[in-house]
Protein backbone atom coordinates (compact mmCIF):
# COMPACT_ATOMS: atom_id res chain seq x y z
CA UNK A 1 -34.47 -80.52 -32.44
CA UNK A 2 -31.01 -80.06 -32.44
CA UNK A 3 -29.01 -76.96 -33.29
CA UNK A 4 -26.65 -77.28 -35.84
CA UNK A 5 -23.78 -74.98 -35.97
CA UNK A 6 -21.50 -74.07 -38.07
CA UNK A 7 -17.69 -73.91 -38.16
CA UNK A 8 -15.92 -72.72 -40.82
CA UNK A 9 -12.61 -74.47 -41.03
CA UNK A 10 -9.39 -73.13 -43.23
CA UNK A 11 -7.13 -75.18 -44.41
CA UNK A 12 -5.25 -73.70 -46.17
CA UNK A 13 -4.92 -69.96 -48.12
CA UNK A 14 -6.66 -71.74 -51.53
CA UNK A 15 -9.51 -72.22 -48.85
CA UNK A 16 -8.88 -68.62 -48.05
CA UNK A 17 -8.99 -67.56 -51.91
CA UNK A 18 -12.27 -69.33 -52.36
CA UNK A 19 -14.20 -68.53 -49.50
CA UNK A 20 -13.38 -64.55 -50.71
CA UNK A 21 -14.59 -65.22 -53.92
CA UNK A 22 -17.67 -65.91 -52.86
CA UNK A 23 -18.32 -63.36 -50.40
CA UNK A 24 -20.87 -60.34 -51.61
CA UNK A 25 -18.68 -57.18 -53.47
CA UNK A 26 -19.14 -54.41 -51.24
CA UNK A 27 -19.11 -50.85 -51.45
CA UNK A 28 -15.96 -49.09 -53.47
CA UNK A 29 -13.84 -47.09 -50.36
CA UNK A 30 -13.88 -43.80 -52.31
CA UNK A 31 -17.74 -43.58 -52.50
CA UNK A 32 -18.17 -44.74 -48.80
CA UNK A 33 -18.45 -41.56 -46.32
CA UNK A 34 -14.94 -40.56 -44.43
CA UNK A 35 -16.13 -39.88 -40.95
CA UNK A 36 -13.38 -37.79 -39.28
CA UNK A 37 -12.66 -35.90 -35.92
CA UNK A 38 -12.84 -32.48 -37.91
CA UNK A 39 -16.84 -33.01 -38.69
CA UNK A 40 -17.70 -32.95 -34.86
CA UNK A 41 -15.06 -30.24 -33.85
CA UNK A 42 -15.89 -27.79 -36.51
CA UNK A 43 -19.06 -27.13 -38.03
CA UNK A 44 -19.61 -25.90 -41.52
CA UNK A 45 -19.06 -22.52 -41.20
CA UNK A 46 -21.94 -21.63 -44.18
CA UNK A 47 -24.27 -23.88 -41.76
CA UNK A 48 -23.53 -21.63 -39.04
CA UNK A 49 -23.98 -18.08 -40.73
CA UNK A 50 -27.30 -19.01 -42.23
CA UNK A 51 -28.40 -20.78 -38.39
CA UNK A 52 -27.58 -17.09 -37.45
CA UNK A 53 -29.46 -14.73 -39.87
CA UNK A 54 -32.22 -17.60 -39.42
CA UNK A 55 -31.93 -16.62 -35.33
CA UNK A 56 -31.49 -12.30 -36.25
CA UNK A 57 -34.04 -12.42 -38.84
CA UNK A 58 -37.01 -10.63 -36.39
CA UNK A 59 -34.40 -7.93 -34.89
CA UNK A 60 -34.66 -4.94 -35.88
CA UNK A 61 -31.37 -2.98 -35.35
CA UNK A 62 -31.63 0.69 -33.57
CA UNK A 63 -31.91 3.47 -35.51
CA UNK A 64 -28.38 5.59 -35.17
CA UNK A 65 -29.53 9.45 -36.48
CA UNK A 66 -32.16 10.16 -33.61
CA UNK A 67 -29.89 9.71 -30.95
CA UNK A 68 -28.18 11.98 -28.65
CA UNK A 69 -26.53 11.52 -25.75
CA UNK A 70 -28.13 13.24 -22.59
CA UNK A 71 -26.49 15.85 -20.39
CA UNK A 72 -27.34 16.23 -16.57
CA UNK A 73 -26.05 19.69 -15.56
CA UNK A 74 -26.16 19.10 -11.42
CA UNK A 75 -27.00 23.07 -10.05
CA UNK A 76 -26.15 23.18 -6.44
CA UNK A 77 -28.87 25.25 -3.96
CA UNK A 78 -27.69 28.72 -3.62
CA UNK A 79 -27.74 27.96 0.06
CA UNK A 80 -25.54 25.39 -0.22
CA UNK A 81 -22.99 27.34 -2.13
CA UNK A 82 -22.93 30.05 0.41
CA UNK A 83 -22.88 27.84 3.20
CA UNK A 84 -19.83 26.07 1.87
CA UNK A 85 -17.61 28.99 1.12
CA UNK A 86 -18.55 30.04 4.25
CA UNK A 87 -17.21 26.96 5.88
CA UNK A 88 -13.74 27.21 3.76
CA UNK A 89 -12.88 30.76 4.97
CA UNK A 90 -13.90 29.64 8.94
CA UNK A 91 -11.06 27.22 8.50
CA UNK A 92 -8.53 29.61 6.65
CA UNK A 93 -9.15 31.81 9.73
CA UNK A 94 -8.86 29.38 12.19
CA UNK A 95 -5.51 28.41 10.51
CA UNK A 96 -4.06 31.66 10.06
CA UNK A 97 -5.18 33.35 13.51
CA UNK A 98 -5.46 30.41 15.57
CA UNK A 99 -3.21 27.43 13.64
CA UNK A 100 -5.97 25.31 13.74
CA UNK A 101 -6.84 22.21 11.43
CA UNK A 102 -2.70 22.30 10.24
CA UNK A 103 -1.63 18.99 9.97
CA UNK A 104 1.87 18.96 11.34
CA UNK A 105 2.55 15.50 9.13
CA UNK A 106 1.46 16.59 6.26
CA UNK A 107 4.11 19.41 5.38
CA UNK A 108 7.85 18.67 4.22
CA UNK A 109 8.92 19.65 7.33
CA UNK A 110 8.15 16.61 9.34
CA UNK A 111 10.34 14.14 10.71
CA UNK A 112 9.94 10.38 12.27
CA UNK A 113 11.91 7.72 13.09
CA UNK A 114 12.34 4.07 14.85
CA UNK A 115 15.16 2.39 16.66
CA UNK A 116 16.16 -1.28 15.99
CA UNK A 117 13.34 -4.01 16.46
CA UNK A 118 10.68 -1.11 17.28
CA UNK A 119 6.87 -1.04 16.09
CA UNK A 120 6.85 1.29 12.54
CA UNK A 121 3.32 2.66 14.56
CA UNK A 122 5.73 3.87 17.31
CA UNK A 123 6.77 7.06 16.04
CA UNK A 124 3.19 7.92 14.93
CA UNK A 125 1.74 7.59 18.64
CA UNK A 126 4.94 9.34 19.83
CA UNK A 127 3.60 12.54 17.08
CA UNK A 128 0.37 11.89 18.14
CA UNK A 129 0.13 12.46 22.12
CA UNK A 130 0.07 8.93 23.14
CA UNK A 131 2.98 9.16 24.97
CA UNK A 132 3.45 11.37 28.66
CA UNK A 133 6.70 14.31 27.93
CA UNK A 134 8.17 14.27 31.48
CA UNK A 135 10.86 16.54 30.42
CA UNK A 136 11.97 19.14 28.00
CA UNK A 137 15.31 20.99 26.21
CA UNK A 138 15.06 24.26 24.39
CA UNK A 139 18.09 24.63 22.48
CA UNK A 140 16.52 27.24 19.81
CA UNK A 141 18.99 30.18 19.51
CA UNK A 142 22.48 27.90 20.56
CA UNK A 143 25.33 27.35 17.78
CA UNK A 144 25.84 23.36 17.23
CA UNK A 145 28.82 23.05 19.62
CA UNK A 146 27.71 24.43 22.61
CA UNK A 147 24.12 22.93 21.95
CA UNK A 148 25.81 19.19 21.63
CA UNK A 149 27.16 20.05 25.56
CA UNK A 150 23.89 20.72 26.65
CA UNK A 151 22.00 18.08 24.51
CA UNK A 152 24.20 15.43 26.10
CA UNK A 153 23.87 16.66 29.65
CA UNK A 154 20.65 16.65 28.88
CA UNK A 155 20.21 13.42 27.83
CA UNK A 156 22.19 11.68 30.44
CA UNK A 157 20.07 13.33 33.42
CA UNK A 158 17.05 12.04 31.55
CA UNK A 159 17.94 8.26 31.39
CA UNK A 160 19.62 8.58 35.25
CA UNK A 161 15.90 9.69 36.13
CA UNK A 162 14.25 7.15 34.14
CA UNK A 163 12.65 9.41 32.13
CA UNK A 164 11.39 8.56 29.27
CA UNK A 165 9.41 10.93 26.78
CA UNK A 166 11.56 14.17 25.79
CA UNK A 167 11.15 17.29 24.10
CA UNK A 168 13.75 19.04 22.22
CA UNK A 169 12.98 22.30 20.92
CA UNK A 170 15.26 23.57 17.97
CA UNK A 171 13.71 25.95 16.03
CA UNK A 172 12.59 25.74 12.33
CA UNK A 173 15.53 27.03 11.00
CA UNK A 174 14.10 28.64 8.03
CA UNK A 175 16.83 31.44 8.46
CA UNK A 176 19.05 28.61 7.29
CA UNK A 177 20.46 29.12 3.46
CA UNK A 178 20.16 25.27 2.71
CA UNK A 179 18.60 23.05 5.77
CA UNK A 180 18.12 23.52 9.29
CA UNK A 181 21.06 23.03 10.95
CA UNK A 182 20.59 22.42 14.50
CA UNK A 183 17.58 20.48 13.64
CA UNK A 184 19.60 18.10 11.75
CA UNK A 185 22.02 18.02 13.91
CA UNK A 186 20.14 16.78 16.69
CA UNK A 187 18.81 13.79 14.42
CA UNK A 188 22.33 12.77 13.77
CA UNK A 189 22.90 12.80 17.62
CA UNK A 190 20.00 10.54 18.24
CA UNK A 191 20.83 8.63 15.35
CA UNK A 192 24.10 7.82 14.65
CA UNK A 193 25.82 9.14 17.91
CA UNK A 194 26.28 7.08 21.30
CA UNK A 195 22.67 8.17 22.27
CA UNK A 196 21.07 5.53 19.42
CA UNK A 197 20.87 2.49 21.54
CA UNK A 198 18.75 4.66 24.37
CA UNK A 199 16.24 6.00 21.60
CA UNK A 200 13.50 3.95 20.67
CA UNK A 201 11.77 6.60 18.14
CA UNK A 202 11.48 10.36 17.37
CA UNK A 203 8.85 12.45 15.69
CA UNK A 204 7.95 16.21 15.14
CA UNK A 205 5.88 17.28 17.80
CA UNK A 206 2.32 18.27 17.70
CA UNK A 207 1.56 22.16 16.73
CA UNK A 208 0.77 22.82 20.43
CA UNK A 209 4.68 21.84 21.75
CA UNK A 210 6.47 23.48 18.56
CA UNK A 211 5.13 21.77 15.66
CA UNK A 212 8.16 21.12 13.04
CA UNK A 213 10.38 23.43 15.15
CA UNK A 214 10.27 20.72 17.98
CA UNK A 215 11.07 16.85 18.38
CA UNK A 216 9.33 14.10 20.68
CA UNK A 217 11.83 11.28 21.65
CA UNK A 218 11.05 8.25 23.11
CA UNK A 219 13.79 6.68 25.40
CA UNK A 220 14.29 2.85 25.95
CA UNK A 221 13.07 2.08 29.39
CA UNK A 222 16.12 0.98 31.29
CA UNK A 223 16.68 -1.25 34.57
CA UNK A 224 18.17 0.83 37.98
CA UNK A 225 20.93 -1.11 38.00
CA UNK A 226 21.90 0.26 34.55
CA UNK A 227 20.98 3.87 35.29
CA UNK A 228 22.99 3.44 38.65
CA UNK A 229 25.74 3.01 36.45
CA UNK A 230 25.34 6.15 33.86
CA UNK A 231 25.01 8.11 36.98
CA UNK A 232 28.12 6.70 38.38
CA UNK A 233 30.34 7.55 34.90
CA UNK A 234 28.92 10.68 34.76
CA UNK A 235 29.89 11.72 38.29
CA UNK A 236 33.17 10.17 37.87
């Protein structure tokens, strides 16, 4: 049996006219259903308030006059209370007999610094201890003047020895009016004078070589020819 198919020639638009004619009427566009983006993106928003009472409608909701927020008063042992005040004045005895437990760094009074291309941590170890003081200059009691003689005597004999952790001892200067004076002094020297290029970083001492009335310095660690040669200019 052979299939017969069918082709559906046009000849021309009369053919076109005809063949319309005779197709079934369908549906009117305005009573046909717009399908649109919006329906999937938003829901109705009625659908989705009564979805939600449906979903709340067995919850109960706490009641709000019965309640009272609980305080927890923490009482200490009396033991405990004893035992710390007696800790507290221990240490405000230690501190004022002794000076024990003051923290030279953490008072206005301290000082630190770093030279050029040197560690930040340098000048806390120097504070610290973990650097050896070979050598020390007590110039508490000396105007400025005759103390910047002795400071740069001082300073040259250390570097001709190869020495290189110093104390200088300068005093507080809380007799001052304003600031200490020789105590700022001496940072200028070891800052801004000739003596900057030697010093690699400074810090208050520790309370056992002065505290804030005394200043570690670390000297750059030189070769003998070079010290050969600040010996020679300063015997010259």
């Amino acid at each position: 049996m052979k299939i017969r198919r069918f082709s559906l020639v046009l000849h021309s638009f009369q053919d076109l006219k005809i063949l319309k004619e005779n197709l079934p009427a369908s549906f009117p566009l305005s009573r046909q259903k717009k399908i649109t983006l919006q329906n999937y993106l938003s829901p109705d928003p009625g659908t989705e308030q009564e979805l939600f009472r449906k979903a709340m409608a067995d919850v109960k909701p706490l009641p709000h006059n019965n309640y009272y927020p609980k305080r927890v008063r923490v009482t200490l042992p009396t033991h405990l209370i004893h035992n710390q005040e007696a800790e507290t004045i221990a240490h405000l005895n230690k501190l004022i007999e002794k000076g024990e437990g003051f923290v030279v760094a953490h008072t206005p009074e301290y000082i630190e610094g770093i030279g050029y291309n040197v560690k930040s941590e340098t000048a806390k170890r120097l504070h610290q201890g973990d650097f050896a003081i070979e050598t020390y200059l007590d110039l508490h009691g000396y105007r400025v003047q005759e103390a910047k003689k002795i400071f740069d005597n001082f300073l040259k004999a250390a570097i001709r020895a190869g020495q290189r952790g110093i104390l200088i001892i300068h005093g507080r200067g809380l007799s001052s009016p304003q600031e200490p004076v020789l105590k700022t002094q001496i940072i200028n020297w070891l800052t801004r004078g000739p003596w900057r290029k030697w010093v690699l970083a400074y810090a208050s001492a520790r309370l056992c070589d002065g505290g804030s009335g005394a200043t570690y310095v670390l000297l750059r660690e030189r070769s003998y020819r070079i010290r050969k040669e600040i010996n020679k200019a300063s015997t010259g």
